[in-house]
Protein backbone atom coordinates (compact mmCIF):
# COMPACT_ATOMS: atom_id res chain seq x y z
CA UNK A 1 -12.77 7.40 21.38
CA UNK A 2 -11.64 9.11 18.18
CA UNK A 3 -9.08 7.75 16.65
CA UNK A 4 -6.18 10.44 15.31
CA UNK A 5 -5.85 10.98 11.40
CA UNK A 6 -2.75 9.08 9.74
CA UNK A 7 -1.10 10.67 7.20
CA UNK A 8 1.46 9.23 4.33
CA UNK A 9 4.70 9.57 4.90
CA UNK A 10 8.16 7.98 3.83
CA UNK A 11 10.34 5.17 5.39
CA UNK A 12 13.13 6.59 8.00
CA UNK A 13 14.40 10.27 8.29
CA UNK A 14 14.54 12.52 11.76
CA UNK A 15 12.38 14.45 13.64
CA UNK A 16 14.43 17.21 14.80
CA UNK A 17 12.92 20.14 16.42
CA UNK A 18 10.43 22.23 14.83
CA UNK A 19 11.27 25.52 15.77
CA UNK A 20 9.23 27.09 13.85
CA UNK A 21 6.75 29.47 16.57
CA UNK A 22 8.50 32.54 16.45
CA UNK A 23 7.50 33.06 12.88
CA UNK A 24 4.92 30.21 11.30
CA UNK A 25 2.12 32.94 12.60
CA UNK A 26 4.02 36.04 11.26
CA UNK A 27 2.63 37.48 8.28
CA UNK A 28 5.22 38.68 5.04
CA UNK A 29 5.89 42.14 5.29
CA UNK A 30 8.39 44.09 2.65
CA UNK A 31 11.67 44.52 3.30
CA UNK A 32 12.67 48.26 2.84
CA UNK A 33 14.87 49.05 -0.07
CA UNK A 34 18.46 49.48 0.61
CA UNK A 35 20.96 51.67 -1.19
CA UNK A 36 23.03 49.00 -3.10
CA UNK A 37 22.47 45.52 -5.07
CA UNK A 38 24.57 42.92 -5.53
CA UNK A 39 23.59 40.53 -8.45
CA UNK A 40 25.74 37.63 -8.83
CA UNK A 41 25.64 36.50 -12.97
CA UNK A 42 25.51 32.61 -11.72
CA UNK A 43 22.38 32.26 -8.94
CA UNK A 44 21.46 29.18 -10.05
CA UNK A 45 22.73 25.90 -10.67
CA UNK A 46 24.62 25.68 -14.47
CA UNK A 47 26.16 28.18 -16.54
CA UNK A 48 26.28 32.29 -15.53
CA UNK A 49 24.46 34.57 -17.33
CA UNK A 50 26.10 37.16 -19.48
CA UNK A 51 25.86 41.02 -18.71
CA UNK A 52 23.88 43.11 -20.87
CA UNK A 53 24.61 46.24 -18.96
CA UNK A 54 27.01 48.43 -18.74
CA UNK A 55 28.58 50.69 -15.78
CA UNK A 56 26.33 53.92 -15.03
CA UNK A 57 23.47 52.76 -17.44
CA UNK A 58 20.08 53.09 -15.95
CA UNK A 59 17.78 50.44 -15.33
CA UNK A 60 14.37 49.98 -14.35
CA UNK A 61 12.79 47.54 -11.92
CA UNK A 62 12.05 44.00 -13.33
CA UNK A 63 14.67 45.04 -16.49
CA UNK A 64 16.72 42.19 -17.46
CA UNK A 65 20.16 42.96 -16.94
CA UNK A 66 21.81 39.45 -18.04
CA UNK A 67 20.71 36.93 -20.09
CA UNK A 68 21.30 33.44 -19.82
CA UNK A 69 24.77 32.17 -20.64
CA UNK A 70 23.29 28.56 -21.95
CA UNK A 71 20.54 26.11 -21.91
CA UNK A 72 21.27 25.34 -18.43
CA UNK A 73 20.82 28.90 -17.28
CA UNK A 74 18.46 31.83 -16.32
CA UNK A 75 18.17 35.36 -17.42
CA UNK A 76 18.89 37.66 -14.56
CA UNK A 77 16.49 41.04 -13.74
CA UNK A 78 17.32 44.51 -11.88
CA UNK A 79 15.55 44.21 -8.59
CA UNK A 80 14.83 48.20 -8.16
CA UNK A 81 14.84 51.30 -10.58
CA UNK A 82 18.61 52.46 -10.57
CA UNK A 83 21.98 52.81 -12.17
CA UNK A 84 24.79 50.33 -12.70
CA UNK A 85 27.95 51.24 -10.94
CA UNK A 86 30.12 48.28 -10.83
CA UNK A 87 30.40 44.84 -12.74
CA UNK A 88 33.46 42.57 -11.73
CA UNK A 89 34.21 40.56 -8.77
CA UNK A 90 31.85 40.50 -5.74
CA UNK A 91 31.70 37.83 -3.00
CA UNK A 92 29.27 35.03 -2.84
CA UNK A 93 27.75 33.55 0.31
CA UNK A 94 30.04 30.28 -0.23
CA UNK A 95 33.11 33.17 0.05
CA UNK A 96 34.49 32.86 -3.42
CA UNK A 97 34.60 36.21 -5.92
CA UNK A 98 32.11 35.69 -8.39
CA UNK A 99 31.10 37.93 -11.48
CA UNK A 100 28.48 40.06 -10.36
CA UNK A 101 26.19 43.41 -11.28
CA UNK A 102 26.43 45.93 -8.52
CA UNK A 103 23.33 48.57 -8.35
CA UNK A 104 22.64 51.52 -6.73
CA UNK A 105 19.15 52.11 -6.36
CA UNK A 106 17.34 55.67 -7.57
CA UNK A 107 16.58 56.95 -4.18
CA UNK A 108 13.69 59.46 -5.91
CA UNK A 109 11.83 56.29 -7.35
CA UNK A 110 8.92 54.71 -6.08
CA UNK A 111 10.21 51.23 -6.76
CA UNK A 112 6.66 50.08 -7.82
CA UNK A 113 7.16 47.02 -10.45
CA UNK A 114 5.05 48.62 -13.49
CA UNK A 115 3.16 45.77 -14.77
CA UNK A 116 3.86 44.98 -18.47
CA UNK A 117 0.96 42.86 -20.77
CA UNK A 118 1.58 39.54 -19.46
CA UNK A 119 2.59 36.77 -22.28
CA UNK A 120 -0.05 34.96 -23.49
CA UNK A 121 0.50 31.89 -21.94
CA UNK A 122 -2.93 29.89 -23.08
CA UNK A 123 -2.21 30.64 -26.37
CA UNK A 124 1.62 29.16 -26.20
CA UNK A 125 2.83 26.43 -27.56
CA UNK A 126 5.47 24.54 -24.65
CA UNK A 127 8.25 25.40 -26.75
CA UNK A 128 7.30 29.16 -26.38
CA UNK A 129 6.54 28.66 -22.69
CA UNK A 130 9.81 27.46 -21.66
CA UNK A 131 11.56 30.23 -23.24
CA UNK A 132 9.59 32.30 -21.35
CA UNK A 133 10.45 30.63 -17.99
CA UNK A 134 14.06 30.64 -18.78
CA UNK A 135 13.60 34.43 -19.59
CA UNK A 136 12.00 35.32 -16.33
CA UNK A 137 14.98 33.95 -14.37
CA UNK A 138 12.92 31.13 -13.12
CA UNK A 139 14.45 29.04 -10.85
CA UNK A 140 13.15 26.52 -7.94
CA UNK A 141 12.46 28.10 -4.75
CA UNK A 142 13.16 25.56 -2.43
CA UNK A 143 16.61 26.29 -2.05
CA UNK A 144 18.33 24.42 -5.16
CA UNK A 145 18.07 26.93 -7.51
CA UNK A 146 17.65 24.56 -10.84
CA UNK A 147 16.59 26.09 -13.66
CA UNK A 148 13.29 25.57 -13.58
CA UNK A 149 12.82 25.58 -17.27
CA UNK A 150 15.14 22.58 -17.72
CA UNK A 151 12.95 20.68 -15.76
CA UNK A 152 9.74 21.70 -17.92
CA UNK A 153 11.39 20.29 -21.03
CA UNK A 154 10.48 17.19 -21.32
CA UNK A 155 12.28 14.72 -23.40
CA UNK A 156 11.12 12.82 -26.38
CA UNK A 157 9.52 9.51 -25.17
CA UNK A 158 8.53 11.07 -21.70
CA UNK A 159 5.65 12.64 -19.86
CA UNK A 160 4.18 14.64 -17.53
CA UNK A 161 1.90 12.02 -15.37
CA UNK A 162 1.89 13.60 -11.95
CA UNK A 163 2.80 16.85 -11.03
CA UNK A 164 4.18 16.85 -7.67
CA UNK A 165 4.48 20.35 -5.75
CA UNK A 166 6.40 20.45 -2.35
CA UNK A 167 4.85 22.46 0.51
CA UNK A 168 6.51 20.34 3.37
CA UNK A 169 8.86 23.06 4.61
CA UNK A 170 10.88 20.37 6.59
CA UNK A 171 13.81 22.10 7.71
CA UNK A 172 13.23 23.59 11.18
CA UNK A 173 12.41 27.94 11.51
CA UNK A 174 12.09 28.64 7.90
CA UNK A 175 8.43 29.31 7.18
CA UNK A 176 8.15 31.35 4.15
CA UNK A 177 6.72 28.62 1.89
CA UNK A 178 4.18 28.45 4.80
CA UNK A 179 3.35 31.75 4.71
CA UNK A 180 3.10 32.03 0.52
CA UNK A 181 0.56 28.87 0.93
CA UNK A 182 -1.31 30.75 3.15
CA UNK A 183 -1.31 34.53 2.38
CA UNK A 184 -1.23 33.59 -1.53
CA UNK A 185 -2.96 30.28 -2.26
CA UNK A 186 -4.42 32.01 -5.21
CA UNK A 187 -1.05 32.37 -6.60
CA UNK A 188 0.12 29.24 -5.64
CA UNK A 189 -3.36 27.17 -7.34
CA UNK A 190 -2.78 29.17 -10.59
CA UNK A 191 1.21 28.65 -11.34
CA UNK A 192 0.52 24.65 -10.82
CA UNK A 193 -2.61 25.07 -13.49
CA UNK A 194 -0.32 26.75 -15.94
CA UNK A 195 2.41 24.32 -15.63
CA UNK A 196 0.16 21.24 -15.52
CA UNK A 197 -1.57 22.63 -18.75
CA UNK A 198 1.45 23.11 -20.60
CA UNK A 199 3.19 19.75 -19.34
CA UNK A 200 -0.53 18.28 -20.13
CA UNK A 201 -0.10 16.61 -16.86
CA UNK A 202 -2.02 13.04 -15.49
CA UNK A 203 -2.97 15.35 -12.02
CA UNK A 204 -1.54 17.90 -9.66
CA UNK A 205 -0.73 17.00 -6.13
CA UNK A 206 0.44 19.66 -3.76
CA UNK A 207 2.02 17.96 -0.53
CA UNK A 208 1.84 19.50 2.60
CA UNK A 209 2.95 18.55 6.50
CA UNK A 210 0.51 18.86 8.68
CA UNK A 211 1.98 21.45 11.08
CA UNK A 212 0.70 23.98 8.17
CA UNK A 213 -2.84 23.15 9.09
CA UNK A 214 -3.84 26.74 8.01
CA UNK A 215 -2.11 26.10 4.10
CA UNK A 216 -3.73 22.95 3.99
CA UNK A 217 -6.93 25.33 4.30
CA UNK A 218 -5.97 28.33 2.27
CA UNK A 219 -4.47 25.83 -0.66
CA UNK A 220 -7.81 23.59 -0.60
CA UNK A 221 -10.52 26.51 -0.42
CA UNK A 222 -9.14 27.96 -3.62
CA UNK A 223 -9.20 24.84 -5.66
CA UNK A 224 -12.11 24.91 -8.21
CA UNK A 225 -14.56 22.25 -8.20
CA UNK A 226 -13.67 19.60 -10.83
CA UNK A 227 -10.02 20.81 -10.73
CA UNK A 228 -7.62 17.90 -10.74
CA UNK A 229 -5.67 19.81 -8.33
CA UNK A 230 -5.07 17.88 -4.64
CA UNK A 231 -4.09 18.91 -1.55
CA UNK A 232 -2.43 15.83 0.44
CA UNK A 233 -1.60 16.54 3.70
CA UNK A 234 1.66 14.53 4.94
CA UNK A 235 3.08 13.41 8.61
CA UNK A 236 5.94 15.49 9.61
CA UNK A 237 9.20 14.57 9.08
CA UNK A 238 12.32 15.35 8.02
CA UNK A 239 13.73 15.38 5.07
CA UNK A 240 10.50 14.98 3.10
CA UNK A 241 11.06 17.83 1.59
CA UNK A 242 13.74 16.11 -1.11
CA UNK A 243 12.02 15.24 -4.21
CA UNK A 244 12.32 11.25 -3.74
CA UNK A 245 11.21 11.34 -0.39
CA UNK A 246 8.46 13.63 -1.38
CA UNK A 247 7.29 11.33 -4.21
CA UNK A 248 7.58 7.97 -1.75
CA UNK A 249 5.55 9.53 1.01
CA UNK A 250 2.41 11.11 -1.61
CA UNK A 251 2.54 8.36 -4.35
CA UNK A 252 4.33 5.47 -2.61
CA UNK A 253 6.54 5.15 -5.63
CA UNK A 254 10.55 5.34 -5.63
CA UNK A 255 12.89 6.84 -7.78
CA UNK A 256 15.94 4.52 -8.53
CA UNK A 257 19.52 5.15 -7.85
CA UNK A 258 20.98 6.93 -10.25
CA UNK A 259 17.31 8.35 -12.17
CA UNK A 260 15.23 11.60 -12.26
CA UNK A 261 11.76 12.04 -11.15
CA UNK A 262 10.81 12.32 -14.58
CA UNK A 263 12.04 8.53 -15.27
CA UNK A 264 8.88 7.23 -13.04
CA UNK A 265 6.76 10.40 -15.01
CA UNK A 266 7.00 13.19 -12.16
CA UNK A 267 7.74 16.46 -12.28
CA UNK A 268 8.69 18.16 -8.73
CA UNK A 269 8.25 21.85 -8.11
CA UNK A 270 8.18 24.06 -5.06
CA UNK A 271 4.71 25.88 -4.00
CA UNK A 272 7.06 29.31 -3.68
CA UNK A 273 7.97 28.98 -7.53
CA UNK A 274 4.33 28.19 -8.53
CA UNK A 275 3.42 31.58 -7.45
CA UNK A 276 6.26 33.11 -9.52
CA UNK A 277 5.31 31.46 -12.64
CA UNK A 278 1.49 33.19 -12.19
CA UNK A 279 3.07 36.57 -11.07
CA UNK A 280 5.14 36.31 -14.38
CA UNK A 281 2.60 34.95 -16.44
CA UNK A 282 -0.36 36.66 -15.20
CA UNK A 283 1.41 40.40 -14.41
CA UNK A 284 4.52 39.76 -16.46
CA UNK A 285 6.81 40.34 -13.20
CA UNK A 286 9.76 38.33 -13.50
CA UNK A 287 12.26 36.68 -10.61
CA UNK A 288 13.32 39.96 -8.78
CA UNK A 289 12.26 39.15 -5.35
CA UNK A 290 11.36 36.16 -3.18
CA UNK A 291 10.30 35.29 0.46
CA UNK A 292 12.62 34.85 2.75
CA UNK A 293 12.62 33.68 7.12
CA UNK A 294 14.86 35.52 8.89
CA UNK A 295 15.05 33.97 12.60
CA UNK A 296 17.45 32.05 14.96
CA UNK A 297 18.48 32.80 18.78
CA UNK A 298 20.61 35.79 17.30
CA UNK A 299 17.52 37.58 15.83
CA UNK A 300 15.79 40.55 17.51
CA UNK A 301 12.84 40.33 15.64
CA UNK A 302 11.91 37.39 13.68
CA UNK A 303 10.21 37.95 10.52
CA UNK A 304 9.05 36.36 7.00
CA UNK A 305 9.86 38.94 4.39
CA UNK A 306 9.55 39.90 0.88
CA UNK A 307 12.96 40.76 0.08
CA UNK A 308 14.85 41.77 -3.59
CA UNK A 309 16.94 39.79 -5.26
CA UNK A 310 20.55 41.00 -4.44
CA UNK A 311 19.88 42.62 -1.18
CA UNK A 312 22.69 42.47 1.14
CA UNK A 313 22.67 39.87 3.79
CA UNK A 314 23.74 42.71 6.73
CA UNK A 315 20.98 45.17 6.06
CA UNK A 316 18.16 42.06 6.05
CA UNK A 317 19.88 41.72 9.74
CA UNK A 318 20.33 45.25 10.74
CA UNK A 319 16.29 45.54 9.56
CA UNK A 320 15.13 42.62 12.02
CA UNK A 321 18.08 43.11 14.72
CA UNK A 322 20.65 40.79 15.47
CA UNK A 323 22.19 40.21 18.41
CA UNK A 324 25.80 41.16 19.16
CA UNK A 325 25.96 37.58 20.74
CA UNK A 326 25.65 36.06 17.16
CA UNK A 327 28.73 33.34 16.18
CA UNK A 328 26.92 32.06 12.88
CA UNK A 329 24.97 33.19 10.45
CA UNK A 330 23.22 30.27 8.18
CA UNK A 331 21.91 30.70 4.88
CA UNK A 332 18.93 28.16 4.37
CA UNK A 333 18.09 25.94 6.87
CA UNK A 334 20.12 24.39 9.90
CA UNK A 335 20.27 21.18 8.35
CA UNK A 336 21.37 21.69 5.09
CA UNK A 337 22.05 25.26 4.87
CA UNK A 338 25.57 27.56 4.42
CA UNK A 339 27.42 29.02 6.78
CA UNK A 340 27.90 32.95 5.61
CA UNK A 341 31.79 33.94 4.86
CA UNK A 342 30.55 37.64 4.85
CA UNK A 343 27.43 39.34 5.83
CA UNK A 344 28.17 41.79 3.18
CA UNK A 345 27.42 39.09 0.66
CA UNK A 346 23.74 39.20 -0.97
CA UNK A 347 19.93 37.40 -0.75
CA UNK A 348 19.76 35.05 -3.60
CA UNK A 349 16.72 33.64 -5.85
CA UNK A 350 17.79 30.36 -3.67
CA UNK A 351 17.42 32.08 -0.20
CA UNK A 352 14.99 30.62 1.82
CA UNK A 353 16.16 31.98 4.92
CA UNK A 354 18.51 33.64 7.10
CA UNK A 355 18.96 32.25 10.63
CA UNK A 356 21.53 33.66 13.48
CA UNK A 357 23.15 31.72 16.02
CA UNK A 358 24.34 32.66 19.28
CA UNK A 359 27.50 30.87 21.36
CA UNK A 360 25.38 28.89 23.25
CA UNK A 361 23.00 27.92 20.18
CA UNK A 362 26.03 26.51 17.89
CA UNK A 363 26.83 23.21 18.11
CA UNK A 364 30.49 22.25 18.64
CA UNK A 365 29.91 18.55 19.25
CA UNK A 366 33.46 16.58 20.30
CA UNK A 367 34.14 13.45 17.91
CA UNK A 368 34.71 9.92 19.06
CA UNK A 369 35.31 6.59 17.48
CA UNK A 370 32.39 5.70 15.76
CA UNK A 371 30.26 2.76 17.76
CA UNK A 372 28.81 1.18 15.25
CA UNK A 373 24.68 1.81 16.62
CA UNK A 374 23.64 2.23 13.26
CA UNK A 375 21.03 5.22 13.82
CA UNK A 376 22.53 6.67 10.61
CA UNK A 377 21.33 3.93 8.61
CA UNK A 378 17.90 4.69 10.21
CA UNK A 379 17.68 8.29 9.62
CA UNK A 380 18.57 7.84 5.98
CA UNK A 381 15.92 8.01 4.00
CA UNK A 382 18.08 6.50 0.92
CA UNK A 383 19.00 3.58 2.66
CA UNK A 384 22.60 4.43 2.10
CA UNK A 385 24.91 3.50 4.98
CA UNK A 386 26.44 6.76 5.97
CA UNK A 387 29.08 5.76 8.51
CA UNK A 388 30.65 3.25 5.77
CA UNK A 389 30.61 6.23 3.46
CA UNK A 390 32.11 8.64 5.54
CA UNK A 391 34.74 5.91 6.31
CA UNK A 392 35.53 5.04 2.36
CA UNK A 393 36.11 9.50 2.13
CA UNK A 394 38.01 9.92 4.97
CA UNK A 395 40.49 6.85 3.61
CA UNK A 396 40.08 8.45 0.25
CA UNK A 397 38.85 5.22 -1.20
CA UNK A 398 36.93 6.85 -3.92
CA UNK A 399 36.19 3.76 -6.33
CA UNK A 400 34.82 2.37 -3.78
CA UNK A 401 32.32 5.51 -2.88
CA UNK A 402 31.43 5.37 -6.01
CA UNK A 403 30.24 1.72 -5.55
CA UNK A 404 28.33 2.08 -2.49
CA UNK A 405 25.94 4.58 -3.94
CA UNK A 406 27.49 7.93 -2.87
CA UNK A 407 25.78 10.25 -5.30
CA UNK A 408 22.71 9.21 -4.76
CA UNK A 409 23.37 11.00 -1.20
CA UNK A 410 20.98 14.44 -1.19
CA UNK A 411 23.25 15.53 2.08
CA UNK A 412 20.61 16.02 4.19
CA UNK A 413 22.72 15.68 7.17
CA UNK A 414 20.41 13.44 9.11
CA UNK A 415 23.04 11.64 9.72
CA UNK A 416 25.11 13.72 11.12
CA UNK A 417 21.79 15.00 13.41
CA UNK A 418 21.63 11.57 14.97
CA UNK A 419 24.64 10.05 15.27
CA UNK A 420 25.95 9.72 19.39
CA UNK A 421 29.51 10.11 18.61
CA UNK A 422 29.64 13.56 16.42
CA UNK A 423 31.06 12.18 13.51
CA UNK A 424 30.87 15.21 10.90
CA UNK A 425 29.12 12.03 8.48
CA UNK A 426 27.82 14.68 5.73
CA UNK A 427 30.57 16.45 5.71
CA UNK A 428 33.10 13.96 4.88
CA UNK A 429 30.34 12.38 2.38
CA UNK A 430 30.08 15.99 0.78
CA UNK A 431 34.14 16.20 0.47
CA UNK A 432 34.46 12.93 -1.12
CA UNK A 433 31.85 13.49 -3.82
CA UNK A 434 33.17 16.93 -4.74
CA UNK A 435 36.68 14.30 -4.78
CA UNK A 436 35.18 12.37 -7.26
CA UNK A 437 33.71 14.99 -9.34
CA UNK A 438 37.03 16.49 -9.20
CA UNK A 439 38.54 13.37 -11.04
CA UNK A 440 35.99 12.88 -13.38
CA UNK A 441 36.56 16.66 -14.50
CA UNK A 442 40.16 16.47 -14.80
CA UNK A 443 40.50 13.27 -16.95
CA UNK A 444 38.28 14.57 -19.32
């Protein structure tokens, strides 16, 4: 009798359902471009970038239209050939009004990206690189949005000894990552030898679960002989997606409260923003467009797509079909994604996916007194207890949050996924750290 493979994995987490059929098979296909684009200046995590546009300039595809407003920031680049027609207040997919760059694409062009000399990249010195990253509007993939430039700058005294790359995909329907690994391994295999070159990295490992069978292929048969490239496939489970999960369940090693990846000497990056870096690098096309699931009971026709930077949410729906029975539409994942304010808010760099919800598919679970079972302490992959948390927030106690490890909570909301008595755990974790960071900011 054969005995099944076991593959590495980390202590704890959920196993919620996959449901990932109607679209892990489903090749990327381009989204048709729209009329209008909505650019928010701040898509990623730190400062805005600043306009350097004006209302009815013209602008080609892949132009930059804002640069970035500070270190911890990205440039920002016209997704289609058009004209500028509005900069001011437009709303974000969290609701608020944010500063934004409104375009209305040329409906005579083509919209082909014209390929520019790629920079030089083997002949750059790391300093030079990172500009370069920061100037493409680089930003991780996974659904963060850090500046992915800030993580490439490594501080005096540290380095690069493993370069970890995330291909897990944990959160149930999205696929697109799955799809990138397998339609453009290529891509994928040549953004992590640029970055390990220039962060002269110990080794590359590129984690994937194993219900990507197909990217574990694609990813492996394009790795040169003699590369120090590896392909590790992983158990399934969620959320092994986060970085210190990811890094316990491929090297076994943890990250301690409080510290970075980089404190242990890894560097974590998604396999969607490897391929970036080589499109930049290799045909000097910078963050205007990224892949994106669209799916959920409210979708006519599921779909991984190729979609522009700033396209609106509605016409990505109208394009696949949704359902007139739809309640919610989620940006990201179910388990850690956003509920939309507005459909008429836009894709951005961080949008993984777009799922729809009918009545019957939202949950609308009825709280009770918590009983104590403990399954939250289980599913935390942190080893944080979650219902004393949620209890310390609710009372307001926020010294003592602070003391039982609350920001080192990723809000994965397994948690809340498991616990019998539909206690909203993440939720009241998530108020009481934006609480605390709220009293940190105001004193000063």
């Amino acid at each position: 009798m054969t005995s099944l493979p076991i593959y590495k994995s980390f202590r704890h987490g959920v196993h919620p359902h996959e449901h990932k059929e109607a679209t892990e098979h489903l090749p990327l296909q381009r989204m048709p471009f729209v009329e209008r684009y909505v650019l928010p200046l701040g898509q990623q995590l730190g400062a805005p970038g600043k306009a350097m546009v004006r209302v009815g300039q013209d602008v080609t595809r892949g132009q930059m239209i804002a640069e970035p407003g500070g270190y911890v920031s990205v440039a920002l680049h016209s997704p289609v050939a058009g004209r500028v027609v509005f900069i001011g207040q437009r709303r974000h997919p969290n609701g608020q009004l944010v500063a934004a760059i409104e375009i209305e694409a040329d409906p005579y062009s083509s919209q082909q990206f014209v390929a520019s000399p790629p920079p030089p990249v083997d002949a750059m010195d790391v300093s030079t690189f990172i500009q370069h990253v920061q100037r493409a509007g680089m930003v991780g993939l996974g659904g963060a949005a850090f500046p992915s430039h800030v993580k490439y700058k490594l501080p005096e005294g540290k380095r690069c000894e493993k370069l970890a790359i995330n291909g897990c995909e944990c959160e149930p329907y999205l696929t697109c990552d799955h799809r990138v690994m397998v339609e453009r391994p290529a891509e994928v295999i040549r953004g992590v030898e640029i970055l390990a070159a220039k962060l002269a990295a110990g080794g590359s490992w590129i984690g994937v679960e194993m219900n990507k069978p197909d990217g574990v292929e694609s990813l492996r048969a394009h790795v040169r002989d003699g590369s120090r490239i590896n392909v590790m496939p992983l158990a399934v489970k969620y959320p092994q997606g986060a970085e210190k999960m990811l890094i316990k369940a491929m090297f076994g090693q943890e990250v301690p409260a409080g510290k970075l990846p980089l404190d242990i000497g890894i560097v974590v990056n998604n396999v969607a923003t490897m391929a970036a870096l080589a499109d930049y690098f290799d045909r000097g096309q910078p963050l205007i467009e990224r892949a994106v699931t669209v799916a959920g009971p409210g979708v006519d026709r599921p779909a991984n797509l190729i979609v522009p930077i700033g396209t609106p949410i509605r016409e990505v729906l109208r394009f696949c079909g949704i359902n007139r029975d739809t309640r919610q539409v989620i940006m990201g994942g179910p388990m850690m994604g956003m509920p939309l304010a507005t459909l008429d808010a836009p894709v951005l760099k961080g949008t993984s996916g777009l799922l729809a919800f009918t009545e019957g598919a939202v949950n609308h679970p009825t709280e009770y007194e918590c009983i104590r079972c403990g399954q939250c302490l289980e599913a935390c992959g942190n080893f944080l207890n979650p219902s004393r948390l949620a209890r310390l927030a609710r009372a307001g106690r926020l010294d003592d949050l602070e003391a039982n490890y609350v920001m080192d909570c990723m809000e994965c909301g397994a948690c809340t996924y498991t616990c019998p008595s539909g206690v909203p755990i993440v939720h009241l974790i998530r108020a009481g750290k934006l609480a605390i960071r709220h009293r940190k900011a105001t004193k000063g």
